[in-house]
PDB file of N, CA and C in Angstrom:
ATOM      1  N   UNK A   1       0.825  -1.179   0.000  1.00  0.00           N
ATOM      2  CA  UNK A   1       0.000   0.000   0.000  1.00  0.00           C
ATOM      3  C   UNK A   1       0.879   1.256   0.000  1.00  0.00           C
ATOM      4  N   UNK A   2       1.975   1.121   0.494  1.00  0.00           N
ATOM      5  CA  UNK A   2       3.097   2.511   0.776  1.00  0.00           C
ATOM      6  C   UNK A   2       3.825   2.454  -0.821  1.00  0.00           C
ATOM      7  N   UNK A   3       3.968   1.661  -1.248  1.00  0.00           N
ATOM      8  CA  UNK A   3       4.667   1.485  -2.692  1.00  0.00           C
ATOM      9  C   UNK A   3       4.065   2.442  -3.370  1.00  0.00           C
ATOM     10  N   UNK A   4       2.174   1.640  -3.607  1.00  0.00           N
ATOM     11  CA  UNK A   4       1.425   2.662  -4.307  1.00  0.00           C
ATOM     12  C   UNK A   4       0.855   3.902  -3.786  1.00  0.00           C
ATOM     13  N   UNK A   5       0.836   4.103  -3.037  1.00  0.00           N
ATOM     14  CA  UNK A   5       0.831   5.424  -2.381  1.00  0.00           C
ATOM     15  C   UNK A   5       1.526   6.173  -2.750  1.00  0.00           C
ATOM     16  N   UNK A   6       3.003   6.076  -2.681  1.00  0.00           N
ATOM     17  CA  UNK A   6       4.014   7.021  -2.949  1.00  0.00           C
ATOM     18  C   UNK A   6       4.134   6.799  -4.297  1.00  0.00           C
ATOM     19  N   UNK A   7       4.285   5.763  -5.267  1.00  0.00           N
ATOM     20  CA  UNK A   7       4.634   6.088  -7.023  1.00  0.00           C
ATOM     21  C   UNK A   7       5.611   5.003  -6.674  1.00  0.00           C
ATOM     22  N   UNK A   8       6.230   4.356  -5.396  1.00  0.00           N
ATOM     23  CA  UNK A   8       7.561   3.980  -6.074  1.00  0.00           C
ATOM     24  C   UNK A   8       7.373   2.239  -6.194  1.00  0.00           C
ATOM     25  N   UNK A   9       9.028   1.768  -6.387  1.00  0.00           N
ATOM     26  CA  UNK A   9       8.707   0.430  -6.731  1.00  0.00           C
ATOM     27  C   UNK A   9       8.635  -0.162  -5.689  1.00  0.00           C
ATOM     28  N   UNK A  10       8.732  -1.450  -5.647  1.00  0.00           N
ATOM     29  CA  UNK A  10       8.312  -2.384  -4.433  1.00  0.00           C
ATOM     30  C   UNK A  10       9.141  -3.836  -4.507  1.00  0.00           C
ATOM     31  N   UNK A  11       9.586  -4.240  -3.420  1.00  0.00           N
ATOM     32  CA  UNK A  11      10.604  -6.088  -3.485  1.00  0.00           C
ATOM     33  C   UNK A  11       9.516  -6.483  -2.161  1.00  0.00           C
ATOM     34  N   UNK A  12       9.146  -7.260  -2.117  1.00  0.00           N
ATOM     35  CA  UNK A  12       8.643  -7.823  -0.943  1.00  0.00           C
ATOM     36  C   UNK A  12       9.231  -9.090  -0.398  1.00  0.00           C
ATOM     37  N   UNK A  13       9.443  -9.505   0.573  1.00  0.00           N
ATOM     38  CA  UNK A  13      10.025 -10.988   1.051  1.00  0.00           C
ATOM     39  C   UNK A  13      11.317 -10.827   0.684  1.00  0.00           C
ATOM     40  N   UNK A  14      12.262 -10.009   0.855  1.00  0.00           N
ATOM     41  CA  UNK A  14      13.846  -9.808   0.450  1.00  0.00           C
ATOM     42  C   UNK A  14      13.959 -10.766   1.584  1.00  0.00           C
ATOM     43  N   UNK A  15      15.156 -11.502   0.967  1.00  0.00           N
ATOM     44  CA  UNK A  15      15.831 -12.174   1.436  1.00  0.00           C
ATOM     45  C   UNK A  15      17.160 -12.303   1.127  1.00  0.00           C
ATOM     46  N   UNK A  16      17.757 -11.184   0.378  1.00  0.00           N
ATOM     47  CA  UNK A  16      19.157 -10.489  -0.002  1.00  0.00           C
ATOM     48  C   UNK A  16      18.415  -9.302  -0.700  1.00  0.00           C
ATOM     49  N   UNK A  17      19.518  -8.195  -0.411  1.00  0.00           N
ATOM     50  CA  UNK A  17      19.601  -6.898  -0.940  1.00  0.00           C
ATOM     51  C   UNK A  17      20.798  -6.454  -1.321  1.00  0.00           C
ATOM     52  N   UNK A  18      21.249  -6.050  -2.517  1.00  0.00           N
ATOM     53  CA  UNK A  18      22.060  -5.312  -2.450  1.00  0.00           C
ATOM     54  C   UNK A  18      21.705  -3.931  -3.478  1.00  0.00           C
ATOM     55  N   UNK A  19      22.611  -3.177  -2.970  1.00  0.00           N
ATOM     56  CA  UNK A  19      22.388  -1.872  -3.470  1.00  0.00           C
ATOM     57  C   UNK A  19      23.536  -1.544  -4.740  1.00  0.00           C
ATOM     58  N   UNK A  20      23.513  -1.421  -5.669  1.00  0.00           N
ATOM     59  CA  UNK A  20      24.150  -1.151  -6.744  1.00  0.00           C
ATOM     60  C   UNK A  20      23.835   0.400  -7.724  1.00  0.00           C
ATOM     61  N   UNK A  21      24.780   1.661  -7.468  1.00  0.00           N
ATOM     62  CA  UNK A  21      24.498   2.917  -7.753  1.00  0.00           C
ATOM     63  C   UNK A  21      23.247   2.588  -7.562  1.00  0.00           C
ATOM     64  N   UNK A  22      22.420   3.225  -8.080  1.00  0.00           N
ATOM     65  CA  UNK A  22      20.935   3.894  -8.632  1.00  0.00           C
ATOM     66  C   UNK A  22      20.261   2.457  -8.295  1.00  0.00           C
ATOM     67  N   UNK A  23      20.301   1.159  -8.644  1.00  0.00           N
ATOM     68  CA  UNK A  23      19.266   0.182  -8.326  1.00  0.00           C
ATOM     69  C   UNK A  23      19.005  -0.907  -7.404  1.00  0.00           C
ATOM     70  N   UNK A  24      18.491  -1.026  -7.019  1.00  0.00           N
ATOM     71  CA  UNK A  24      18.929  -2.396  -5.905  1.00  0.00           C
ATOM     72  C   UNK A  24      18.368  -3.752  -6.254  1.00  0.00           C
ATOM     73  N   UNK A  25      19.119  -4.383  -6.262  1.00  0.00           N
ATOM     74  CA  UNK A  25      18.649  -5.444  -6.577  1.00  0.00           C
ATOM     75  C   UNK A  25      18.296  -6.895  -5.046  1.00  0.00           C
ATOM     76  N   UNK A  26      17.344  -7.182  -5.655  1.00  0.00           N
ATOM     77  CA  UNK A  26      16.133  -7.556  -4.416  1.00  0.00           C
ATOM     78  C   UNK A  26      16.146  -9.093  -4.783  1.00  0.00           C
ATOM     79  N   UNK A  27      16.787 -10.389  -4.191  1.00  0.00           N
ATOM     80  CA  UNK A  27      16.438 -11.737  -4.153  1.00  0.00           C
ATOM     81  C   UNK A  27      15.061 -11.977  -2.999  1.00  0.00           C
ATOM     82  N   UNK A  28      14.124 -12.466  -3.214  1.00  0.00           N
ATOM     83  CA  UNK A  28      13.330 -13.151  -2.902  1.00  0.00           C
ATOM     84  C   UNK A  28      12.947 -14.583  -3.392  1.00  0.00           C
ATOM     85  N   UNK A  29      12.196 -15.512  -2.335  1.00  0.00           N
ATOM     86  CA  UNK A  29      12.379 -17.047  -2.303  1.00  0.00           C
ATOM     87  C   UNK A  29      11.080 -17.288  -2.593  1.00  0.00           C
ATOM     88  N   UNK A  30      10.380 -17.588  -3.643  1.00  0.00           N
ATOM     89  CA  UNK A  30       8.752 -17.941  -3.978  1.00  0.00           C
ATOM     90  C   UNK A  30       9.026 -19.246  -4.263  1.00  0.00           C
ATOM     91  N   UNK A  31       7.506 -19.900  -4.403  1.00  0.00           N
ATOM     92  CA  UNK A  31       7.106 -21.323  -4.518  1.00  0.00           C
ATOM     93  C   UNK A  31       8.782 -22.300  -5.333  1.00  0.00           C
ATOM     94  N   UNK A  32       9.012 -21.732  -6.520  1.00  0.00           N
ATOM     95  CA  UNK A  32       9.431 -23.003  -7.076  1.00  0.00           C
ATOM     96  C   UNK A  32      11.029 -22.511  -7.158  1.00  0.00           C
ATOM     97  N   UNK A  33      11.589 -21.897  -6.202  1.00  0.00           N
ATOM     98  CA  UNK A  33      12.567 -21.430  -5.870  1.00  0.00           C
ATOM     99  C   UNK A  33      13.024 -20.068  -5.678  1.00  0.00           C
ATOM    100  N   UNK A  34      14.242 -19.181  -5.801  1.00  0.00           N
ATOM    101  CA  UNK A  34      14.475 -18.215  -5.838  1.00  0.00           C
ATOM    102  C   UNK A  34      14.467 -16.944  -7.182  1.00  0.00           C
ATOM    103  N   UNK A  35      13.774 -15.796  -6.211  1.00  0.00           N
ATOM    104  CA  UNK A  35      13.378 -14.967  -8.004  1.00  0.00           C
ATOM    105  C   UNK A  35      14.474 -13.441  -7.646  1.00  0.00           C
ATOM    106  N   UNK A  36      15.100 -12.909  -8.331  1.00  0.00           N
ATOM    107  CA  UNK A  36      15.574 -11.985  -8.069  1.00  0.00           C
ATOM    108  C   UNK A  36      14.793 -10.373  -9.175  1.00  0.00           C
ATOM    109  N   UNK A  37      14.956  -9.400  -8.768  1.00  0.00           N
ATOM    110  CA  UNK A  37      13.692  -8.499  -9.385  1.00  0.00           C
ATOM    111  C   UNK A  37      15.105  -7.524  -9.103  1.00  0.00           C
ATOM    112  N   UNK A  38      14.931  -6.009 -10.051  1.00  0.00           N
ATOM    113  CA  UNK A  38      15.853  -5.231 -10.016  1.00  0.00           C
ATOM    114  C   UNK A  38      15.366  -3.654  -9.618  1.00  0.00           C
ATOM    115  N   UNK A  39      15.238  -3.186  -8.952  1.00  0.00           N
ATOM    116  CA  UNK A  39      14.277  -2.168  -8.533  1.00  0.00           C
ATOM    117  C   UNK A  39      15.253  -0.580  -8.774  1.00  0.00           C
ATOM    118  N   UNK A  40      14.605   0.275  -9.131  1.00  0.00           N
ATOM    119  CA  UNK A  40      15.114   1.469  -9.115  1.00  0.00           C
ATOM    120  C   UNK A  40      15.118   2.276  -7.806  1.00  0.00           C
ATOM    121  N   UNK A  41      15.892   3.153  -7.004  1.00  0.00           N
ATOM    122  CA  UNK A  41      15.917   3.819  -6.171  1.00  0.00           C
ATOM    123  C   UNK A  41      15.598   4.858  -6.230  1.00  0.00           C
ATOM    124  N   UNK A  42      14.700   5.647  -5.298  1.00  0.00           N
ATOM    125  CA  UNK A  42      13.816   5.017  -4.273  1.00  0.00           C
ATOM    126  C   UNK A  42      13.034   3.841  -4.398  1.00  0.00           C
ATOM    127  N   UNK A  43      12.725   2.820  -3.285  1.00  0.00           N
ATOM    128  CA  UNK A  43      11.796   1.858  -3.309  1.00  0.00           C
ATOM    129  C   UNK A  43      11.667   1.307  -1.744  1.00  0.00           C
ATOM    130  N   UNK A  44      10.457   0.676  -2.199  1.00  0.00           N
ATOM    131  CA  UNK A  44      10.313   0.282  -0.612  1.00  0.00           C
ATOM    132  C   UNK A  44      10.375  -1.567  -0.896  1.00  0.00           C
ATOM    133  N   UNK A  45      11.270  -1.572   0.315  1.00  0.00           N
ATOM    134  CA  UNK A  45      11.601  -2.892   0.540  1.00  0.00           C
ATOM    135  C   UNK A  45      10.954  -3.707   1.695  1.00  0.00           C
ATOM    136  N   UNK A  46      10.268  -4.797   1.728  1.00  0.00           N
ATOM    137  CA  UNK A  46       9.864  -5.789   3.019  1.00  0.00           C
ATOM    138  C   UNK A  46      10.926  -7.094   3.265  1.00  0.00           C
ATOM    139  N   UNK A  47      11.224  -7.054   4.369  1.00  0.00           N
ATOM    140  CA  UNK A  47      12.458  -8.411   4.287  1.00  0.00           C
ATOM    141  C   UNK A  47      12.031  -9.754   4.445  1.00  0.00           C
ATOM    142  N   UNK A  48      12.279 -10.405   4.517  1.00  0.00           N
ATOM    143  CA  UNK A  48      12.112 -12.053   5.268  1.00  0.00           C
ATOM    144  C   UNK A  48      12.995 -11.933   6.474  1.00  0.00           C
ATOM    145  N   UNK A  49      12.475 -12.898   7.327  1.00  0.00           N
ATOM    146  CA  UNK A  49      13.556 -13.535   8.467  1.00  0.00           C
ATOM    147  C   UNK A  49      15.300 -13.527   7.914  1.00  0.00           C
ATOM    148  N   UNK A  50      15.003 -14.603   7.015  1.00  0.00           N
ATOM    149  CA  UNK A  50      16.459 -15.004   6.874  1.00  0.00           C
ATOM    150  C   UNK A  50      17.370 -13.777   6.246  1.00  0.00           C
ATOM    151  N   UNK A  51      16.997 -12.526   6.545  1.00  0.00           N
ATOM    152  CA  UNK A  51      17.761 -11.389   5.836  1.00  0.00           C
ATOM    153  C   UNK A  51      19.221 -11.185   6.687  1.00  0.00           C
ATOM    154  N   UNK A  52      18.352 -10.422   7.917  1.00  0.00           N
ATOM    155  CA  UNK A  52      20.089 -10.842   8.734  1.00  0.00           C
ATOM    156  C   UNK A  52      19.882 -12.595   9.545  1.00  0.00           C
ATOM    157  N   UNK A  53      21.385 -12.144  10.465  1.00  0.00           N
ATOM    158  CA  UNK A  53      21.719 -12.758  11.819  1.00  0.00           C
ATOM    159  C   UNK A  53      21.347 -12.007  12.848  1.00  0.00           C
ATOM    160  N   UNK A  54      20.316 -12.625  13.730  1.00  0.00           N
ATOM    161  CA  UNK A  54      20.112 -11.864  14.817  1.00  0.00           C
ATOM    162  C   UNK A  54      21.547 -11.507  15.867  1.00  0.00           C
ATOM    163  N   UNK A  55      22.127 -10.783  16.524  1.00  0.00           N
ATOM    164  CA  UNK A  55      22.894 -10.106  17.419  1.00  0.00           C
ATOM    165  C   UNK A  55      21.923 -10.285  18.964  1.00  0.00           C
ATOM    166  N   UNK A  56      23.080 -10.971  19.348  1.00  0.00           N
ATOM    167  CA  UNK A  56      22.498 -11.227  21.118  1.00  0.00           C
ATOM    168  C   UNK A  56      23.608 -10.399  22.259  1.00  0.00           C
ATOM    169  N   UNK A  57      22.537  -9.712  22.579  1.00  0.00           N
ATOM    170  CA  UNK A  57      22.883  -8.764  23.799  1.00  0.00           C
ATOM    171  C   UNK A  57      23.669  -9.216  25.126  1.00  0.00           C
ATOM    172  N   UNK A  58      25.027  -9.040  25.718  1.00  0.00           N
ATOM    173  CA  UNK A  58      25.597  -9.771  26.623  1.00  0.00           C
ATOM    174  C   UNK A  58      25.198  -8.622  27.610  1.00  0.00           C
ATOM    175  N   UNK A  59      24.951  -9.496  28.665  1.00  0.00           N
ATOM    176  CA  UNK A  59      24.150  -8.441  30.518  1.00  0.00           C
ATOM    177  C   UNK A  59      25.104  -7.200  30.570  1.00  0.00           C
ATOM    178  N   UNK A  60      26.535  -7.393  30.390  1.00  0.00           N
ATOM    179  CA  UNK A  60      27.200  -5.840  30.680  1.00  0.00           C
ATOM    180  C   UNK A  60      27.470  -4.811  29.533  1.00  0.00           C
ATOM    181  N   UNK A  61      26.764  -5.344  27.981  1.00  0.00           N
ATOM    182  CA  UNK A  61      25.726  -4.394  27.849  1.00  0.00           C
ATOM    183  C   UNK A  61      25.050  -3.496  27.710  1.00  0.00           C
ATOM    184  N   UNK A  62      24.150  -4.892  28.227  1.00  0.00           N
ATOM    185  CA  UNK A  62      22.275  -4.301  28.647  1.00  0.00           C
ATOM    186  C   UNK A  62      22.796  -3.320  30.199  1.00  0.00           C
ATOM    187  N   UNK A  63      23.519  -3.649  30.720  1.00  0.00           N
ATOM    188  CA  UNK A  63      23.803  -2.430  32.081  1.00  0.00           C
ATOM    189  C   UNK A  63      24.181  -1.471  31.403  1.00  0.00           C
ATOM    190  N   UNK A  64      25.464  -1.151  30.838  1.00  0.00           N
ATOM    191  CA  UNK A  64      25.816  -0.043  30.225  1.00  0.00           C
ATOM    192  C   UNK A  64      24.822   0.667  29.469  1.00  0.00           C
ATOM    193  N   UNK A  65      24.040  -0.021  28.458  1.00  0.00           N
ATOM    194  CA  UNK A  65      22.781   0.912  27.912  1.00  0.00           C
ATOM    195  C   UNK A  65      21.883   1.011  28.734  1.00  0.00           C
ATOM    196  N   UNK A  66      21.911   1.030  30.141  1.00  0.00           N
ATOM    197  CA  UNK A  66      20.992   1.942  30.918  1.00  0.00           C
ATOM    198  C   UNK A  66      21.428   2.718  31.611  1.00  0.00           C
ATOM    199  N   UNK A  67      22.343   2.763  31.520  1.00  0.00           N
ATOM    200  CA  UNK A  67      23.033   4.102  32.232  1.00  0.00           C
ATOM    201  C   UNK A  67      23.242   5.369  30.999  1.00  0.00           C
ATOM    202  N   UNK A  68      23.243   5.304  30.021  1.00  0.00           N
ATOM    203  CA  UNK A  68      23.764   6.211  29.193  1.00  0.00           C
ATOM    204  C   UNK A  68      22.058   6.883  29.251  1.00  0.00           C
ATOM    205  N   UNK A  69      22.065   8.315  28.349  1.00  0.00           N
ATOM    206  CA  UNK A  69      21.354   9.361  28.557  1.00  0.00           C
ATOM    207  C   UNK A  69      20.668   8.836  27.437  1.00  0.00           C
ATOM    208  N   UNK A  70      19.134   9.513  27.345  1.00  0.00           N
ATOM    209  CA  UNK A  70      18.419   9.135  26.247  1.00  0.00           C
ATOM    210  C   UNK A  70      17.616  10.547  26.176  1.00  0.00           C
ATOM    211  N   UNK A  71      18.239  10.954  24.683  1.00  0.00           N
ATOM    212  CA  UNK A  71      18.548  11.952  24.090  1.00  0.00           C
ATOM    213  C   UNK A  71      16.496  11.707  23.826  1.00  0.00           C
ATOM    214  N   UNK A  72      15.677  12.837  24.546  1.00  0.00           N
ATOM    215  CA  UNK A  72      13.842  12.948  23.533  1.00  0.00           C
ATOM    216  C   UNK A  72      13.603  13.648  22.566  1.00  0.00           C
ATOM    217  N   UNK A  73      13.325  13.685  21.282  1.00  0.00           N
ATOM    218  CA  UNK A  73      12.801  14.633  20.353  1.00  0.00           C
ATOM    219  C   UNK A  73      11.593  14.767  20.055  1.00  0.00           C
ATOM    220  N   UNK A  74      11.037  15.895  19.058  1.00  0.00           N
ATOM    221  CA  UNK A  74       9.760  15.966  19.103  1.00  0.00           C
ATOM    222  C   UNK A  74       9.835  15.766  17.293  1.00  0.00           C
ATOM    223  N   UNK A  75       8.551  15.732  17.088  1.00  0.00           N
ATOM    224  CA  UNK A  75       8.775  15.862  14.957  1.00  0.00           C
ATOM    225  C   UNK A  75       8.995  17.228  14.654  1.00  0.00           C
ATOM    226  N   UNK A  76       8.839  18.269  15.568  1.00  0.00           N
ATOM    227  CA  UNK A  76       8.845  19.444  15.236  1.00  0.00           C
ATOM    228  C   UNK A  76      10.572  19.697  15.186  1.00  0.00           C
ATOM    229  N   UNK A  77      11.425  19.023  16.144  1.00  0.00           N
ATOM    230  CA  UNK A  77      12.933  18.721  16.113  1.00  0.00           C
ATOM    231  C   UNK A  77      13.608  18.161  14.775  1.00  0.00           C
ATOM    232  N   UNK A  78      12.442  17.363  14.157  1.00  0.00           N
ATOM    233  CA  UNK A  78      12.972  16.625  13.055  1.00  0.00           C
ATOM    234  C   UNK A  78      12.312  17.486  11.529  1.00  0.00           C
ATOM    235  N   UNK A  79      11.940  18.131  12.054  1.00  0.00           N
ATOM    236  CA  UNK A  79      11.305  19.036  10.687  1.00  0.00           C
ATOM    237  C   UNK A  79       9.536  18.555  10.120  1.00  0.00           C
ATOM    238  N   UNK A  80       9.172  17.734  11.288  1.00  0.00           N
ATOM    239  CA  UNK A  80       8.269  16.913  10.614  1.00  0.00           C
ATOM    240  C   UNK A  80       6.791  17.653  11.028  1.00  0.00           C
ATOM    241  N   UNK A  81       5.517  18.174  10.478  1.00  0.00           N
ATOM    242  CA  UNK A  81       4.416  18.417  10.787  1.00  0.00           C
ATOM    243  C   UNK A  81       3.738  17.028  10.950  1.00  0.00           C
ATOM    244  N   UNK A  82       2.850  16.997  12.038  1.00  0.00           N
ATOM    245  CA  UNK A  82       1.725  16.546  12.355  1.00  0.00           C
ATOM    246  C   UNK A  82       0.570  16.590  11.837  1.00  0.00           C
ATOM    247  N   UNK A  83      -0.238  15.929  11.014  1.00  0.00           N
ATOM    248  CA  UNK A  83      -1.660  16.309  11.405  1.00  0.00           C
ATOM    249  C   UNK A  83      -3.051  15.064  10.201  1.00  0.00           C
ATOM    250  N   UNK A  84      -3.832  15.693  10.562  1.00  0.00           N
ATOM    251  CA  UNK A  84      -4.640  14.320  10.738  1.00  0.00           C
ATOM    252  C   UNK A  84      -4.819  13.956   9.151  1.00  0.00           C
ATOM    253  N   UNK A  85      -4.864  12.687   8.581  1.00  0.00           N
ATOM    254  CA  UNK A  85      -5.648  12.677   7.390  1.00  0.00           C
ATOM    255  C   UNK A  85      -6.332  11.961   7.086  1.00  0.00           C
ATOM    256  N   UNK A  86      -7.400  11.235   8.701  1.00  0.00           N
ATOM    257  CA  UNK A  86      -8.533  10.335   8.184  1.00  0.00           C
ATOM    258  C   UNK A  86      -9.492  10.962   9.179  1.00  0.00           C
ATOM    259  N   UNK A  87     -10.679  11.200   8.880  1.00  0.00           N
ATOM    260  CA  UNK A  87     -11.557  12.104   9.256  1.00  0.00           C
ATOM    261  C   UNK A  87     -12.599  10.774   9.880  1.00  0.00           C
ATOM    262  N   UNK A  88     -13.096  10.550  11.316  1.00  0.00           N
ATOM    263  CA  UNK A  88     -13.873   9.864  12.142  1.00  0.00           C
ATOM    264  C   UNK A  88     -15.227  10.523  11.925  1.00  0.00           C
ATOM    265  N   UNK A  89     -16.282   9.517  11.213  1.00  0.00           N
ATOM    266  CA  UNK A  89     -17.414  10.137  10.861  1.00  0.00           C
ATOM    267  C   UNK A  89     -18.325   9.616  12.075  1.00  0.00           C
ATOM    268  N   UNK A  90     -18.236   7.722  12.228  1.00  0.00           N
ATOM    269  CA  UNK A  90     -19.044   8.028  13.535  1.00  0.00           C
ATOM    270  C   UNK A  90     -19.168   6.412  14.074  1.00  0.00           C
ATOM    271  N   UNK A  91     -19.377   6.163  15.054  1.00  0.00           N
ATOM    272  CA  UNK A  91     -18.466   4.776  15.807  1.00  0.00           C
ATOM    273  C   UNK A  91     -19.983   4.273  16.334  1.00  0.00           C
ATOM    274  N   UNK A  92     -20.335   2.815  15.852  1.00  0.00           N
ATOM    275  CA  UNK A  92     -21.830   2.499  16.177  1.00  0.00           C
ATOM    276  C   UNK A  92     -21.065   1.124  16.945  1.00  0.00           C
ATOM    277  N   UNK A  93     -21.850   0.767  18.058  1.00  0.00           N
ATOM    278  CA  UNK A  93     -21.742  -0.547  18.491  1.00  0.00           C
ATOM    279  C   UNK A  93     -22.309  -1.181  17.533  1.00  0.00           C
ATOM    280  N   UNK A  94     -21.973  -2.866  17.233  1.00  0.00           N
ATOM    281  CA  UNK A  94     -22.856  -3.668  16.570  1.00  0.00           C
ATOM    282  C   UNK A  94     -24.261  -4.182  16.890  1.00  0.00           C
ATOM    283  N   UNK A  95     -25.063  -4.930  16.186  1.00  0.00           N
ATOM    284  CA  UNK A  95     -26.244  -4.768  16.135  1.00  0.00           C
ATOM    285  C   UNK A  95     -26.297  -6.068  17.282  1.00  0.00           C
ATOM    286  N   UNK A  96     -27.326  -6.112  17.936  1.00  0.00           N
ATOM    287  CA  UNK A  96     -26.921  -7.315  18.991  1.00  0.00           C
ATOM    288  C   UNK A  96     -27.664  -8.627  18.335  1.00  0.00           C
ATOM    289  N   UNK A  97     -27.534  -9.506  18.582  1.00  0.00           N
ATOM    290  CA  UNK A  97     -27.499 -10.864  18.061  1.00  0.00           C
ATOM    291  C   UNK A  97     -28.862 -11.447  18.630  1.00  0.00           C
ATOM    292  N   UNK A  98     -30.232 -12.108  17.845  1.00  0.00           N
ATOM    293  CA  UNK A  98     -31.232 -12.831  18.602  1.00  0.00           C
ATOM    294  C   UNK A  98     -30.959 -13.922  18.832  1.00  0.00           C
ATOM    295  N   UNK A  99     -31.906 -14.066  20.354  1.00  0.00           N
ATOM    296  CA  UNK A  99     -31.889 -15.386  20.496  1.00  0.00           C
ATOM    297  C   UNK A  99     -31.969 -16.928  19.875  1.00  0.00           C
ATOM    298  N   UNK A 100     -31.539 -17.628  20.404  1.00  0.00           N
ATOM    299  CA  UNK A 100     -31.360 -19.049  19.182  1.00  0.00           C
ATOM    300  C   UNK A 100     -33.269 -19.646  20.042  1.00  0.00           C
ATOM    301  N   UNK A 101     -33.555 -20.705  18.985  1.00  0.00           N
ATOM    302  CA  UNK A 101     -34.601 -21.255  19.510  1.00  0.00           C
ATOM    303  C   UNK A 101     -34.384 -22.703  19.844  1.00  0.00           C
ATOM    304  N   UNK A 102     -34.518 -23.129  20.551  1.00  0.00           N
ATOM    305  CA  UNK A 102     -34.850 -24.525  21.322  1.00  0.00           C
ATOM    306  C   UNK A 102     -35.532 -25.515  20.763  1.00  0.00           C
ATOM    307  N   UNK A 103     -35.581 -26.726  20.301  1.00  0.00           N
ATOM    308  CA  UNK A 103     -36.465 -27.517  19.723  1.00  0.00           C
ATOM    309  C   UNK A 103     -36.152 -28.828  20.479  1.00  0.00           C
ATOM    310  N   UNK A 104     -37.459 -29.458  20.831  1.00  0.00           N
ATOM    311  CA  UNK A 104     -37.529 -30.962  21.849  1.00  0.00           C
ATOM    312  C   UNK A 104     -36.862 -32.348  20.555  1.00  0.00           C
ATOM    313  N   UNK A 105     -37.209 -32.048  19.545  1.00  0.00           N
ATOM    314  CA  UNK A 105     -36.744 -33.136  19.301  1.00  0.00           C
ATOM    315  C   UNK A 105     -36.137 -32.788  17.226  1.00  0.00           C
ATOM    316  N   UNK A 106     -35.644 -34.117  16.689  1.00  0.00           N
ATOM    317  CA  UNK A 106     -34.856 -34.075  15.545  1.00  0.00           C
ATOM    318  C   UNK A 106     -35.973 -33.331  14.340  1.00  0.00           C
ATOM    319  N   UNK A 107     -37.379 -33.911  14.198  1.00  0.00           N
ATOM    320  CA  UNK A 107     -38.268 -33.466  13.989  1.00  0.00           C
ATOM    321  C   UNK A 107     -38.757 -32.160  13.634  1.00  0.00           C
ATOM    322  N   UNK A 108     -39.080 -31.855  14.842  1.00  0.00           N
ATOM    323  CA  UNK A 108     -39.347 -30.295  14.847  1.00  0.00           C
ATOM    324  C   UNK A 108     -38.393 -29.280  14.731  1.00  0.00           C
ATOM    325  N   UNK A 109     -36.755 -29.841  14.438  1.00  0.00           N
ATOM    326  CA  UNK A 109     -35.863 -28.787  13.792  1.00  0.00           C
ATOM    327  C   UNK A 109     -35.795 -29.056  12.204  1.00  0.00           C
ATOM    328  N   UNK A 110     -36.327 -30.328  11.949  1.00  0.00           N
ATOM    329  CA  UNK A 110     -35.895 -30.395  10.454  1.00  0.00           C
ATOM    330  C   UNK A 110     -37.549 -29.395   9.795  1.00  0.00           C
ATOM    331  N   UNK A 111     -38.773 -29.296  10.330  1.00  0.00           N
ATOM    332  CA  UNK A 111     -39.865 -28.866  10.478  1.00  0.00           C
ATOM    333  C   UNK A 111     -39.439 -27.453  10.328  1.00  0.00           C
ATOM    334  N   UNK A 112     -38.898 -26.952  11.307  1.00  0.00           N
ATOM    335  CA  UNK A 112     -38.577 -25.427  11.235  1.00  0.00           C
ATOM    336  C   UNK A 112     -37.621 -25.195  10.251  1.00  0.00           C
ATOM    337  N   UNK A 113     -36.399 -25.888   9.984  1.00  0.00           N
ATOM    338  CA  UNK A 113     -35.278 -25.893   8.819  1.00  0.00           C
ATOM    339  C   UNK A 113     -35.878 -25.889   7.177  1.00  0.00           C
ATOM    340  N   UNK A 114     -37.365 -26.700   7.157  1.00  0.00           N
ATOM    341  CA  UNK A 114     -38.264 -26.513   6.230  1.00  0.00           C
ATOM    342  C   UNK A 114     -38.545 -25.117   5.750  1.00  0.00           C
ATOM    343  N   UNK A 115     -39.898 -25.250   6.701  1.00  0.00           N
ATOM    344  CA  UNK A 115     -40.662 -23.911   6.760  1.00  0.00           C
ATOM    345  C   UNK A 115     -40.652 -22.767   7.335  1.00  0.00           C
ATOM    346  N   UNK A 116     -39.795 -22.535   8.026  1.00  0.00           N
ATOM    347  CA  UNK A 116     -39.699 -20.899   8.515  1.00  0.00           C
ATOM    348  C   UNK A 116     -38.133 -20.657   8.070  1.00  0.00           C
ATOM    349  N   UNK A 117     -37.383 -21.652   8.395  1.00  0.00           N
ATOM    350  CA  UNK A 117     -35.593 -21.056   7.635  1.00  0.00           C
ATOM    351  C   UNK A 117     -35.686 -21.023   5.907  1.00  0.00           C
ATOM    352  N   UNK A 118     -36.377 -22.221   5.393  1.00  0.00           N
ATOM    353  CA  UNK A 118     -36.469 -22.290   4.419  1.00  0.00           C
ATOM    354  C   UNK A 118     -34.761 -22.795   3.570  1.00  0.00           C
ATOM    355  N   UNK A 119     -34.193 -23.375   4.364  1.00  0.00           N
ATOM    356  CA  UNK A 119     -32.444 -23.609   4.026  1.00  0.00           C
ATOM    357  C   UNK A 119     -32.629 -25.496   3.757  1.00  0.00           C
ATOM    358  N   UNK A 120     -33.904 -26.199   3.671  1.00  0.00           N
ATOM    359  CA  UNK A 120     -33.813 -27.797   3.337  1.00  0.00           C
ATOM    360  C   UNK A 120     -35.231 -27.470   2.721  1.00  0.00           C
TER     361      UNK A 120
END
């Protein structure tokens, strides 16, 4: 949806990227093996799992990054405006659900499944 939104191209399921001047070229893994697609820059890319190696955090660290300062910005810091572009027309609970009916025996549901559901 962001691809077509913006005009640009699109790789989905990357599972290698590389960037080459101006194009990137995008491997992805579909049904009957691997497809590679060549995309122009700008584009928006989605990865797979197997893109990186996850990196595991050792405890001293996770201590050290809590001691260091954590720098807050606002979008107004980043040059960025705010503001709304889906307009809330109006929020209904759903309709509530009737009761089911009860029947004594096999009979009198295939009876009602007849003539009042009309579905046999």
């Amino acid at each position: 949806m962001l691809a077509a939104l913006t005009g640009r191209p699109q790789g989905t399921f990357a599972s290698a990227v590389k960037v080459e001047g101006d194009k990137a070229v995008v491997t992805r893994e579909v049904d009957g093996g691997l497809r590679t697609v060549e995309l122009a820059l700008p584009a928006i890319v989605t990865t797979d799992l197997r893109l990186n190696e996850p990196r595991y955090a050792k405890l001293p660290d996770i201590m050290k990054a809590k001691k260091k300062p954590l720098e807050v910005k606002t979008p107004a810091d980043l040059g960025v405006e705010l503001k709304q572009h889906i307009q809330l027309l109006k929020v209904e609970a759903p309709a509530q659900r009737q009761a089911g009916i009860k029947v004594d025996s096999v009979d009198a549901l295939i009876d009602k499944l007849k003539n009042e559901a009309k579905v046999i």
